[in-house]
N, C-alpha and C. Protein backbone atom coordinates (compact mmCIF):
# COMPACT_ATOMS: atom_id res chain seq x y z
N UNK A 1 116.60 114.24 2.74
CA UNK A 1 116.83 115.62 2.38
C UNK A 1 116.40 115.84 0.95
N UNK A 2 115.57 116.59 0.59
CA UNK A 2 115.15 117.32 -0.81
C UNK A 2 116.90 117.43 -1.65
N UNK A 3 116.58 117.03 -3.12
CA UNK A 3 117.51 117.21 -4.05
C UNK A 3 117.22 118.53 -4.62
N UNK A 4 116.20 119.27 -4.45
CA UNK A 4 116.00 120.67 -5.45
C UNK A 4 117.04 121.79 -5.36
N UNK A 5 117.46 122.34 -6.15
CA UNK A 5 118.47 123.23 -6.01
C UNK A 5 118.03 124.53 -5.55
N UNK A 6 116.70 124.50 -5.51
CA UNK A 6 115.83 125.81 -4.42
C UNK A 6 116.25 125.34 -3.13
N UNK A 7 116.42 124.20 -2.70
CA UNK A 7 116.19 123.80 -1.38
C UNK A 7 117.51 124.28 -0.50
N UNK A 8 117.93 125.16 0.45
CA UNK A 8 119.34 125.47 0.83
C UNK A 8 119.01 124.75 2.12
N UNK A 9 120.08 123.97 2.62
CA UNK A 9 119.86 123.69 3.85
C UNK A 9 119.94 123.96 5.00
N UNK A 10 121.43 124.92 5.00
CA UNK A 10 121.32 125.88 5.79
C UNK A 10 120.82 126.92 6.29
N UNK A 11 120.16 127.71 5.21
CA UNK A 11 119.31 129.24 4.95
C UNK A 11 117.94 129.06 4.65
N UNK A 12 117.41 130.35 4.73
CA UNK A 12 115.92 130.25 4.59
C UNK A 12 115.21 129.87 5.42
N UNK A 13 114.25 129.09 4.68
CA UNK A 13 113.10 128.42 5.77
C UNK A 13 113.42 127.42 6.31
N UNK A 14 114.82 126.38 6.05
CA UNK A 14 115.11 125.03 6.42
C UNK A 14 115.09 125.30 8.18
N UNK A 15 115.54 126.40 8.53
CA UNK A 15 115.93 126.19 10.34
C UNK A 15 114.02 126.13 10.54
N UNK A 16 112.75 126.39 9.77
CA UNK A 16 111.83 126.33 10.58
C UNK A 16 110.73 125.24 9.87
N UNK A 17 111.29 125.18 8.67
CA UNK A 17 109.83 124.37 8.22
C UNK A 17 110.37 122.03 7.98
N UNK A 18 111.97 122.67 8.39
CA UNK A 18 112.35 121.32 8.61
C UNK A 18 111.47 120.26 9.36
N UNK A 19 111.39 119.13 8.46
CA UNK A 19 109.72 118.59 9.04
C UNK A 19 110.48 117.27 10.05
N UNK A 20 111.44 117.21 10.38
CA UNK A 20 111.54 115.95 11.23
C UNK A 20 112.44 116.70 12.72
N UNK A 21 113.21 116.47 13.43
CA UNK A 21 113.20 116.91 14.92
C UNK A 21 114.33 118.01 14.79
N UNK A 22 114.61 118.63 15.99
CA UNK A 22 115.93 119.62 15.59
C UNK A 22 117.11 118.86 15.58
N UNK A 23 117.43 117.61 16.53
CA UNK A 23 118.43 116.55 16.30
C UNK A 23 118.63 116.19 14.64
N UNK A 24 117.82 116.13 14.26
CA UNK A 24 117.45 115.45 12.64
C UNK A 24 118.17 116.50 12.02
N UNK A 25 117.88 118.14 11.93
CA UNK A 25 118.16 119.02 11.60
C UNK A 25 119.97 119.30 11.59
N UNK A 26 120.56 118.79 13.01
CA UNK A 26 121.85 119.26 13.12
C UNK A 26 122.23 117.99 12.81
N UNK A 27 122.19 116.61 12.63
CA UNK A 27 122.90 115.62 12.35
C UNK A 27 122.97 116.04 10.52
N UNK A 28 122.46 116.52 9.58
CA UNK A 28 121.92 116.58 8.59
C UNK A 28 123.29 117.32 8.04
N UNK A 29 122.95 119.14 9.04
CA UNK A 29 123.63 120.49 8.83
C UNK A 29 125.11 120.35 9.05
N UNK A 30 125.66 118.78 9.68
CA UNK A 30 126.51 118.23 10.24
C UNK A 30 127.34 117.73 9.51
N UNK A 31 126.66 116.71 8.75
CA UNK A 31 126.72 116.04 7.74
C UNK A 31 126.72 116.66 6.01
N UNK A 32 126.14 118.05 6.21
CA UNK A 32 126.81 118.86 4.72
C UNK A 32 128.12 119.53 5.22
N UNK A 33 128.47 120.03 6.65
CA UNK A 33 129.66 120.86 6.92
C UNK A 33 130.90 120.03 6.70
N UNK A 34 130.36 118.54 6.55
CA UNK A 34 132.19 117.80 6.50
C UNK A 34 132.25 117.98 5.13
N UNK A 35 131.35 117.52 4.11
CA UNK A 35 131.67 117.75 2.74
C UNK A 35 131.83 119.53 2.25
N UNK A 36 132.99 119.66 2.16
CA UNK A 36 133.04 120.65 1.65
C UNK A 36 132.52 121.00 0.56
N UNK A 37 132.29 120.25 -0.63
CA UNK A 37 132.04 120.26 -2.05
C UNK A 37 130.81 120.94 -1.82
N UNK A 38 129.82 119.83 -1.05
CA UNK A 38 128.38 120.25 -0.71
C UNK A 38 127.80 121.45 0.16
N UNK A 39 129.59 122.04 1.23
CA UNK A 39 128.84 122.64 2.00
C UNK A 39 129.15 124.60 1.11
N UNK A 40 130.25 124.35 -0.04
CA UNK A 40 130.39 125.65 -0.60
C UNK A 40 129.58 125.23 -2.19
N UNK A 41 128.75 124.58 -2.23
CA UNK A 41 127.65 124.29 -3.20
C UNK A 41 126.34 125.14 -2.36
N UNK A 42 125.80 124.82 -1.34
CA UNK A 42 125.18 125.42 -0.57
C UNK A 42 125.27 126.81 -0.30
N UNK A 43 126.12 127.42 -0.17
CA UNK A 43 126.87 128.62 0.37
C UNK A 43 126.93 129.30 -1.06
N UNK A 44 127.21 128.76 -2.01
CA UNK A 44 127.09 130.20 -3.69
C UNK A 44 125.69 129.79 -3.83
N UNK A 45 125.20 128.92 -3.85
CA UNK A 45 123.47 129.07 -3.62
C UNK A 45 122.96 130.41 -3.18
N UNK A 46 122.83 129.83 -2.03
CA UNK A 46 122.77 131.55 -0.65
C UNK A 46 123.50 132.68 -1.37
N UNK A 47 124.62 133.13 -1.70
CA UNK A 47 125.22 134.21 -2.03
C UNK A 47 124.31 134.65 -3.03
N UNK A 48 124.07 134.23 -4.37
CA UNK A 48 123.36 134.46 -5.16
C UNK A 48 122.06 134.48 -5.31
N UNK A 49 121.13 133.95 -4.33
CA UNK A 49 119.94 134.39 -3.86
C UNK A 49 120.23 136.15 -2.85
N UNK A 50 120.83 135.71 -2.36
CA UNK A 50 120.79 136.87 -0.92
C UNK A 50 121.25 138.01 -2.25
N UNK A 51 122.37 137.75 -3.06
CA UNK A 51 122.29 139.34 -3.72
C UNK A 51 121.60 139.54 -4.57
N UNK A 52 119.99 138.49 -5.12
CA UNK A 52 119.43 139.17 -6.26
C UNK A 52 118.32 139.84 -5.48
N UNK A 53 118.06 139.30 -3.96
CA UNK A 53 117.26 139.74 -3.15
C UNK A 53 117.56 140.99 -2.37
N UNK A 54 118.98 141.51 -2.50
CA UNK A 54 119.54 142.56 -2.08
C UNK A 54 119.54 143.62 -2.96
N UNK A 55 119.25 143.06 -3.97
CA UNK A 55 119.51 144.35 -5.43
C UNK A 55 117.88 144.71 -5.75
N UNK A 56 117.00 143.84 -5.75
CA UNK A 56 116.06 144.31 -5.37
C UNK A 56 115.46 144.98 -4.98
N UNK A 57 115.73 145.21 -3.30
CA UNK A 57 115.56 145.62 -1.87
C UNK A 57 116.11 147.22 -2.41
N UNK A 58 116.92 146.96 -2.68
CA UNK A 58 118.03 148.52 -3.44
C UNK A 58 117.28 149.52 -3.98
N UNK A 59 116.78 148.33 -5.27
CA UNK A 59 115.97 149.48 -6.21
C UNK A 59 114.69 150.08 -5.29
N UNK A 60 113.97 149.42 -4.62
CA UNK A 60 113.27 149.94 -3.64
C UNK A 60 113.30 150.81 -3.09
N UNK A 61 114.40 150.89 -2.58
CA UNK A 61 115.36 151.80 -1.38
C UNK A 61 115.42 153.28 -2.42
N UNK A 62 115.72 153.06 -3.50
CA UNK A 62 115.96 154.02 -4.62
C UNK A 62 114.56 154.86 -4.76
N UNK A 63 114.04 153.92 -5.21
CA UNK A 63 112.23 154.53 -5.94
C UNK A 63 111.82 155.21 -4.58
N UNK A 64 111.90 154.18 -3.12
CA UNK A 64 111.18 155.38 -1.96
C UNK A 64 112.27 156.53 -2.05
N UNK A 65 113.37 156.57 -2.29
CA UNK A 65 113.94 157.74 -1.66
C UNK A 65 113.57 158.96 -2.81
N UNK A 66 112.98 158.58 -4.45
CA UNK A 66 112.82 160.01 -5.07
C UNK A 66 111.44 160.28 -4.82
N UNK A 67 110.76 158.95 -4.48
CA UNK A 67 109.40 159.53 -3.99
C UNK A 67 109.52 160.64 -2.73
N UNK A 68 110.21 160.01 -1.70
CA UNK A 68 110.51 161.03 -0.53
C UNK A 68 111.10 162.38 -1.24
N UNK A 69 112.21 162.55 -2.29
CA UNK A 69 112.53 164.44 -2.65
C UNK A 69 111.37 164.84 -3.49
N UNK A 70 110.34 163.53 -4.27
CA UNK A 70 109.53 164.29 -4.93
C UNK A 70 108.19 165.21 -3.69
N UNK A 71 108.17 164.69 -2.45
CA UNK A 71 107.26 164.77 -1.53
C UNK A 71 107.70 166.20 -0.66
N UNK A 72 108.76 166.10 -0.76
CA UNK A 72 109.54 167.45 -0.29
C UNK A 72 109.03 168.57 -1.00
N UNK A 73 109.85 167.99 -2.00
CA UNK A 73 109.76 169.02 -3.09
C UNK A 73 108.80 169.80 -3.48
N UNK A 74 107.36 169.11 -3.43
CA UNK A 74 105.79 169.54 -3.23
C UNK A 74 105.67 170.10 -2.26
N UNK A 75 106.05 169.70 -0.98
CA UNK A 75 105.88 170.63 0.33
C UNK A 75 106.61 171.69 0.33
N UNK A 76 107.98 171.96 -0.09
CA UNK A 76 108.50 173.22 -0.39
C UNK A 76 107.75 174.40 -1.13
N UNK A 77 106.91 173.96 -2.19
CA UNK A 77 106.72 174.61 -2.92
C UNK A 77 104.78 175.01 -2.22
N UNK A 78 103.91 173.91 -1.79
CA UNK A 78 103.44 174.65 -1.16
C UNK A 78 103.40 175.79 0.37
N UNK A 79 104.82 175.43 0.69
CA UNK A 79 105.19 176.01 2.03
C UNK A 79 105.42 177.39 1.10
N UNK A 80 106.05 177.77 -0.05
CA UNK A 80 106.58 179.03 -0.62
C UNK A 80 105.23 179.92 -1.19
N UNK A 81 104.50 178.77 -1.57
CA UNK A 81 102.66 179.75 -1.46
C UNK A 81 102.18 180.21 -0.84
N UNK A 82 102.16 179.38 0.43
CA UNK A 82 101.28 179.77 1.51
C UNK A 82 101.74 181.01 1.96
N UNK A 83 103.49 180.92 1.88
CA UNK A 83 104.08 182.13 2.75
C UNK A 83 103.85 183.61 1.38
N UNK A 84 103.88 183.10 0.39
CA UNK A 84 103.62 184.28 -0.86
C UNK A 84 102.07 185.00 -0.29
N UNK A 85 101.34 184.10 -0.39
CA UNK A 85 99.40 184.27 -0.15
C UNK A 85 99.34 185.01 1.20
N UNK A 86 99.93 184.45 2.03
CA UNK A 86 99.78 185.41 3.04
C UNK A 86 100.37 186.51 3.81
N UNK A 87 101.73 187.28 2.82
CA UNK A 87 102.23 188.42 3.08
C UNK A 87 101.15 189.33 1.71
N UNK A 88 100.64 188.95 1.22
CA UNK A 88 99.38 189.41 0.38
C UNK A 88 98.81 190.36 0.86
């Protein structure tokens, strides 16, 4: 098993890019669940990836949504022309 502290064993890519059999895989995932030390070492790993990757995702979520009222907001205003221009 990799020592890197990128490496989670449970999460991520381990369920697919695990390079030896799926037996190999659950004797392993088996073998961090008895140690607790190792298996809530693992687990604030994950927490703290998953929420800098969630806060992220957020600001995203943020920037499309004023792009979406700024997109409105343009269509409102040419919808209020068109209807001005053509009671003209």
């Amino acid at each position: 098993m990799k020592t890197s502290i990128f490496f989670l064993f449970i999460f991520f890519c381990s369920f697919i890019c695990f390079s030896q059999t799926s037996d190999a895989y659950s004797k392993t995932f088996f073998e961090i669940s008895k140690d607790e030390d190792r298996l809530f070492h693992q687990l604030g790993h994950q927490i703290f990836i998953v929420s800098k990757i969630a806060d992220v995702k957020f600001k995203y979520v943020q920037k499309s949504l004023r792009f979406l009222a700024a997109g409105l907001v343009v269509l409102l205003i040419v919808l209020l022309y068109y209807i001005l221009i053509s009671n003209i």
